[in-house]
N, C-alpha and C. Protein backbone atom coordinates (compact mmCIF):
# COMPACT_ATOMS: atom_id res chain seq x y z
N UNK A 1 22.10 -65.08 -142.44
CA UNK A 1 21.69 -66.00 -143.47
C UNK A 1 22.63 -65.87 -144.66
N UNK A 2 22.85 -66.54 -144.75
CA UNK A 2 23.93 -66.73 -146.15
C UNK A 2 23.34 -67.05 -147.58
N UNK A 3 23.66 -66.34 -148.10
CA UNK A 3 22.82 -66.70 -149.56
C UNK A 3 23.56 -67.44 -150.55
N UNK A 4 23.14 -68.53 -151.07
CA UNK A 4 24.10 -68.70 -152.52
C UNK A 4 24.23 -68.34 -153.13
N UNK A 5 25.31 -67.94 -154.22
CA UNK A 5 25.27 -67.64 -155.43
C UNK A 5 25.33 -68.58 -156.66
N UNK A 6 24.88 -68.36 -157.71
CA UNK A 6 24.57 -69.46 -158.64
C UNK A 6 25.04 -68.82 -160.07
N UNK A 7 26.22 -69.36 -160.62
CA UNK A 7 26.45 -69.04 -161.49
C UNK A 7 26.40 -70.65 -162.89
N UNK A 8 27.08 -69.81 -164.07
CA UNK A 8 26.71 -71.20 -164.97
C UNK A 8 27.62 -72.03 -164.66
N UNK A 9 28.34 -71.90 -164.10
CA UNK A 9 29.43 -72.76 -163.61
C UNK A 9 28.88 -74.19 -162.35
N UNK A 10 27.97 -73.54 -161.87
CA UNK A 10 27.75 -74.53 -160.28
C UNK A 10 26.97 -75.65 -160.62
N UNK A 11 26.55 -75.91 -161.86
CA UNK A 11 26.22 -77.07 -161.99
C UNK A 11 27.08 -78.20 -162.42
N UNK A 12 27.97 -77.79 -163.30
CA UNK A 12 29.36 -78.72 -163.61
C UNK A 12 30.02 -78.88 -161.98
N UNK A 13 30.15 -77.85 -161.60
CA UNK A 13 30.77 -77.80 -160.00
C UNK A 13 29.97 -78.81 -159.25
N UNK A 14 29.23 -78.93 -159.39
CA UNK A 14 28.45 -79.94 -158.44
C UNK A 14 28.81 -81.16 -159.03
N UNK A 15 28.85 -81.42 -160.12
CA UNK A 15 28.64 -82.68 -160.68
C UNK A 15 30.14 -83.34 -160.81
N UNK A 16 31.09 -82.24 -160.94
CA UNK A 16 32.51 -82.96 -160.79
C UNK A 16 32.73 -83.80 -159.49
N UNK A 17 32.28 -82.83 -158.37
CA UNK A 17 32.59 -82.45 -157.00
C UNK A 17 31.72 -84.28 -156.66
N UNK A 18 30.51 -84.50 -157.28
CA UNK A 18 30.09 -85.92 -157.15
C UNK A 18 30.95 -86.74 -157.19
N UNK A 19 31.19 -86.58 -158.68
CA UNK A 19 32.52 -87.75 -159.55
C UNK A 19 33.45 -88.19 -158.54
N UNK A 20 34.33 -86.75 -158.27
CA UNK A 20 35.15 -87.04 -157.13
C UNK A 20 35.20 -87.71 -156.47
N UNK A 21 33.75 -87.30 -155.31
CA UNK A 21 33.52 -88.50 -154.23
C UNK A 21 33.24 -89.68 -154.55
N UNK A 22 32.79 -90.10 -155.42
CA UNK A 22 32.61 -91.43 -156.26
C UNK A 22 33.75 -92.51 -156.22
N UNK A 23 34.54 -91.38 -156.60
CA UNK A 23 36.26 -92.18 -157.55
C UNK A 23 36.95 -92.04 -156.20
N UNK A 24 36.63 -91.64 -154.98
CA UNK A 24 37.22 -91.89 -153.69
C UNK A 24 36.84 -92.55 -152.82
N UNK A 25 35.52 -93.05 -152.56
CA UNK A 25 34.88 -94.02 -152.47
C UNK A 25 35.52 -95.12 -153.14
N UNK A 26 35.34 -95.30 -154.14
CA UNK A 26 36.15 -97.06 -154.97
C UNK A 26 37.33 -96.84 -154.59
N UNK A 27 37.91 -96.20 -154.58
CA UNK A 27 39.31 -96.15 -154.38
C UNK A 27 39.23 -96.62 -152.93
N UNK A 28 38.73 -96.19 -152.06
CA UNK A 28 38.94 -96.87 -150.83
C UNK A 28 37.91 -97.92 -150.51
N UNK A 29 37.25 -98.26 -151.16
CA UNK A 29 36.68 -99.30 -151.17
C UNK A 29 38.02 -100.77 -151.61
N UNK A 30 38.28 -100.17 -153.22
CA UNK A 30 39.00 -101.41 -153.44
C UNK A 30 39.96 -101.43 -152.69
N UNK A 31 40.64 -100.35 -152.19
CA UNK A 31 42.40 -100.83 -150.66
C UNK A 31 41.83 -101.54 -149.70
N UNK A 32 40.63 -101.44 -149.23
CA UNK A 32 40.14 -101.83 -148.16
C UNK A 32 40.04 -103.18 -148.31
N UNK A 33 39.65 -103.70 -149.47
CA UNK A 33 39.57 -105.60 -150.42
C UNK A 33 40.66 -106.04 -150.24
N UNK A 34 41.97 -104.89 -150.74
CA UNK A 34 43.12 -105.83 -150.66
C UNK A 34 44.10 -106.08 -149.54
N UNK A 35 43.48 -105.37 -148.53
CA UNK A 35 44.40 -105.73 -146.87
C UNK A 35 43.99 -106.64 -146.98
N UNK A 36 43.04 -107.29 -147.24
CA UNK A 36 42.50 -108.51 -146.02
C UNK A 36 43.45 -109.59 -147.51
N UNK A 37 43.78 -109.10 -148.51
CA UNK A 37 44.68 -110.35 -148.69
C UNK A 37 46.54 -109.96 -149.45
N UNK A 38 46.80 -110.76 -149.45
CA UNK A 38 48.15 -110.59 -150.06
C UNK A 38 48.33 -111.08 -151.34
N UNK A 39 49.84 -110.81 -151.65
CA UNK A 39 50.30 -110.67 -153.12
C UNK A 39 50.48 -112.46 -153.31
N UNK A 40 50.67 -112.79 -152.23
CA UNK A 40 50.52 -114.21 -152.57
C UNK A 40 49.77 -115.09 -152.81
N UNK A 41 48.57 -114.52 -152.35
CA UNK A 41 47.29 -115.44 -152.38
C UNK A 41 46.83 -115.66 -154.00
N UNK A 42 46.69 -113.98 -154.64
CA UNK A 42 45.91 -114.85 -156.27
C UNK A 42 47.27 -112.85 -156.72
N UNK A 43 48.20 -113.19 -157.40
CA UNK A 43 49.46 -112.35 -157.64
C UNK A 43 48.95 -111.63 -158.91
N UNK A 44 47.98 -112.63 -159.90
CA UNK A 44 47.70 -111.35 -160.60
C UNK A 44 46.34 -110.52 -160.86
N UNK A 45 45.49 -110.99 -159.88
CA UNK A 45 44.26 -110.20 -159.18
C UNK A 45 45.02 -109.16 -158.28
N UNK A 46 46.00 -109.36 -157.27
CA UNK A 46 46.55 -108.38 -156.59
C UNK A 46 47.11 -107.07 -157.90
N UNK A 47 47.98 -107.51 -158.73
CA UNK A 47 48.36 -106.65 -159.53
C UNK A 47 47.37 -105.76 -160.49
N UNK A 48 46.52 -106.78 -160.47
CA UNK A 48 45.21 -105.54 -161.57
C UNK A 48 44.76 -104.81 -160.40
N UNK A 49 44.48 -105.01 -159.30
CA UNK A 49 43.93 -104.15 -158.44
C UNK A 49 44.88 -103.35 -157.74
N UNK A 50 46.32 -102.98 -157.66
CA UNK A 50 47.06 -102.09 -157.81
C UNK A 50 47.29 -101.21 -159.08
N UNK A 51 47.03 -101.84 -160.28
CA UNK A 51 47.13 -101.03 -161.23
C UNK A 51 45.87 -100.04 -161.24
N UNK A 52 44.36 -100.43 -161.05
CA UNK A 52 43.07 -99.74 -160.45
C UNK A 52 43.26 -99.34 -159.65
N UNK A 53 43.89 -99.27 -158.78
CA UNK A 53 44.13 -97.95 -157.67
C UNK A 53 45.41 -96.89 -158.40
N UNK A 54 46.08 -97.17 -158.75
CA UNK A 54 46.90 -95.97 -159.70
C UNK A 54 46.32 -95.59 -160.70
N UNK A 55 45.36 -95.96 -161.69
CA UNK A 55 44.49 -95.13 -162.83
C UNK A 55 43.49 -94.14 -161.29
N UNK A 56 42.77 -95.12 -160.91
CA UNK A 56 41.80 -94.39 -160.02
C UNK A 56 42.20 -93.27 -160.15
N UNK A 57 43.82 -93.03 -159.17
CA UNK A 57 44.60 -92.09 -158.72
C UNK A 57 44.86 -91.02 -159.25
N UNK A 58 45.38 -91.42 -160.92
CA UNK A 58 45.47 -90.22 -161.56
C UNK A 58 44.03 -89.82 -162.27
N UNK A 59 42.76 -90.27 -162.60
CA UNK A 59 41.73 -89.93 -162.74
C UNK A 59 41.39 -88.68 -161.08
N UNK A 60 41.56 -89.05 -160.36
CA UNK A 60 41.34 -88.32 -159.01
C UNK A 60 41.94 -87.08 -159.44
N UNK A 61 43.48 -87.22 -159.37
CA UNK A 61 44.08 -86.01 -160.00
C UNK A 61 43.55 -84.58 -160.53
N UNK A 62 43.28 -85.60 -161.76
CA UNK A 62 42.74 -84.89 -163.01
C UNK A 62 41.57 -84.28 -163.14
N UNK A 63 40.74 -85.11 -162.21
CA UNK A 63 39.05 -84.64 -161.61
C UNK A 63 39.70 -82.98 -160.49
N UNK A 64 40.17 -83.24 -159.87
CA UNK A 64 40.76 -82.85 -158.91
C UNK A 64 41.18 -80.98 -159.52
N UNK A 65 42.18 -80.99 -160.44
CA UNK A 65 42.55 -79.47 -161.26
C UNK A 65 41.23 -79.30 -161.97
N UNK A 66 40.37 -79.99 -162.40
CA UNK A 66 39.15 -79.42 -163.19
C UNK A 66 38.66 -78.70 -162.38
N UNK A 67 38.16 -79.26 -161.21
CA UNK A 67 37.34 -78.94 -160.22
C UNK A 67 37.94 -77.15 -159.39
N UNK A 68 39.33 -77.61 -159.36
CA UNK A 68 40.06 -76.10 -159.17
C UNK A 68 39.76 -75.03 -160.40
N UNK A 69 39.76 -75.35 -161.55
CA UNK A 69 39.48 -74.77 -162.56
C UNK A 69 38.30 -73.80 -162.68
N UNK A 70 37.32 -74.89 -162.41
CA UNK A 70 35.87 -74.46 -162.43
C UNK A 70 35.58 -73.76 -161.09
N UNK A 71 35.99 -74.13 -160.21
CA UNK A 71 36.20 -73.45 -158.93
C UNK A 71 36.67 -71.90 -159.24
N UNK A 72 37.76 -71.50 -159.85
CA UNK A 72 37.82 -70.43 -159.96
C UNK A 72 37.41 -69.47 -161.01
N UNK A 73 36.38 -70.07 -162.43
CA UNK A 73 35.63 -69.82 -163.09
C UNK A 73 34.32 -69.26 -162.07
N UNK A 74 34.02 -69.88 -161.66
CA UNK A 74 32.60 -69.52 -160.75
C UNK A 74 33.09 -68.25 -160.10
N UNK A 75 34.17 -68.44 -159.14
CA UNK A 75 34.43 -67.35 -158.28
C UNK A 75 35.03 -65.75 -159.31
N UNK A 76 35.61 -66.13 -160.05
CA UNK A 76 35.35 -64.94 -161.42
C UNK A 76 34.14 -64.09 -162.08
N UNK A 77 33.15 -65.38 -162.28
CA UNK A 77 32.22 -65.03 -162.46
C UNK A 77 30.97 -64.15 -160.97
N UNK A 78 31.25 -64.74 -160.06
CA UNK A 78 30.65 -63.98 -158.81
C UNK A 78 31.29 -62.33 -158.92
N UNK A 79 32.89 -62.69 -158.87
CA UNK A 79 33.28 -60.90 -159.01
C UNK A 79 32.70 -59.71 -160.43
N UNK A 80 32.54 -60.57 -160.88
CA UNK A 80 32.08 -60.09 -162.50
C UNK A 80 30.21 -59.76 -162.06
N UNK A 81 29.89 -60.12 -161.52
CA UNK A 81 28.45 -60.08 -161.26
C UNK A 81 27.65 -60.87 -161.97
N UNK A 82 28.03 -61.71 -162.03
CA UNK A 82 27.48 -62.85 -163.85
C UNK A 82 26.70 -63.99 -162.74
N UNK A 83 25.85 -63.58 -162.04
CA UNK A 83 25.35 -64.52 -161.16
C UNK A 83 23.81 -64.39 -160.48
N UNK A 84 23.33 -65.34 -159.92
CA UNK A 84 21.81 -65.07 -159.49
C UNK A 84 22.21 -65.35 -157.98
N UNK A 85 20.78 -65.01 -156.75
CA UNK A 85 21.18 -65.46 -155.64
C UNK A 85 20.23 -66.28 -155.50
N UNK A 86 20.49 -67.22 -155.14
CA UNK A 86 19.59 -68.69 -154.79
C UNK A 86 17.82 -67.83 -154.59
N UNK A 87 18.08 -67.37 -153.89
CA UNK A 87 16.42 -67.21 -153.39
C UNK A 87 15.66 -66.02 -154.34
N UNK A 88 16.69 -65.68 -155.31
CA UNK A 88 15.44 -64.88 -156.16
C UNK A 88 15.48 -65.96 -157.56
N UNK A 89 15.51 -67.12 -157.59
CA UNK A 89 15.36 -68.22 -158.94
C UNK A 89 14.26 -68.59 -158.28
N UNK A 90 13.36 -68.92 -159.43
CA UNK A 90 11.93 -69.31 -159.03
C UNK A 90 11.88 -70.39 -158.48
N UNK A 91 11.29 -71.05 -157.73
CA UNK A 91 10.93 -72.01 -157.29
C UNK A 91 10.53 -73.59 -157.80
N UNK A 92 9.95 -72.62 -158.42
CA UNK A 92 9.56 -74.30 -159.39
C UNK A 92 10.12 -74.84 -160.38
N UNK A 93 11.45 -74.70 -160.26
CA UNK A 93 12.38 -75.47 -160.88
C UNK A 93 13.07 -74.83 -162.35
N UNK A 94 13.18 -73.56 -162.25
CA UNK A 94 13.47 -72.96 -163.39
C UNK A 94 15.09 -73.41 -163.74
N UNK A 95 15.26 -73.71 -164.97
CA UNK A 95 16.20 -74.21 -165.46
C UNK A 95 16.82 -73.36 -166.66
N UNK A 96 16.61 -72.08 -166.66
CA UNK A 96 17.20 -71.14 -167.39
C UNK A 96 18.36 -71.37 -167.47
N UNK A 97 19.14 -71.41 -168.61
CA UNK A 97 21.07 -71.10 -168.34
C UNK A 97 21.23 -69.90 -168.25
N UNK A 98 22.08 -69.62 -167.73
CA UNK A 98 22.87 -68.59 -166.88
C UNK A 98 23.46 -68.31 -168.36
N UNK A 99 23.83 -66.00 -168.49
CA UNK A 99 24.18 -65.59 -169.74
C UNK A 99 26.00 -65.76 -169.04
């Protein structure tokens, strides 16, 4: 059985780690809109929606080193002992922050 560990970090971690999938989702949502047409059909709808897939892109990025960031904040904090294990936090929803 594997236990989690839960530090103050894993809730930002979770919530980036959402974002992420979010902003990769649209992102392949909107490429997926623009196969089915070309640069010729409407040239500057094609171009805003290439320019939205390159912000996307570097938003991804940038989501992307946070997430490494905090990623290795947490795992610092596990070596440090600065952490709870999932199954001894109470149950009913205790929302203490982590010292």
């Amino acid at each position: 059985m594997r236990v989690l560990k839960v530090t103050k970090y894993s809730p930002i971690l979770h919530e980036l780690r959402a974002s992420w999938g979010v902003l990769q989702a649209g992102k392949y949502l909107l490429t997926e809109s623009m196969q089915n047409k070309g640069p010729h059909e409407d040239f500057f709808a094609y171009q805003n929606a290439i320019a939205e897939i390159g912000r996307i892109e570097r938003k991804l990025d940038i989501l992307y080193d946070e997430i490494q960031a905090i990623e290795l904040l947490h795992q610092a904090a596990i070596l440090t002992g600065n952490f709870e294990n999932l199954s001894d936090r109470k149950r009913s929803g205790d929302s203490s922050p982590m010292n």
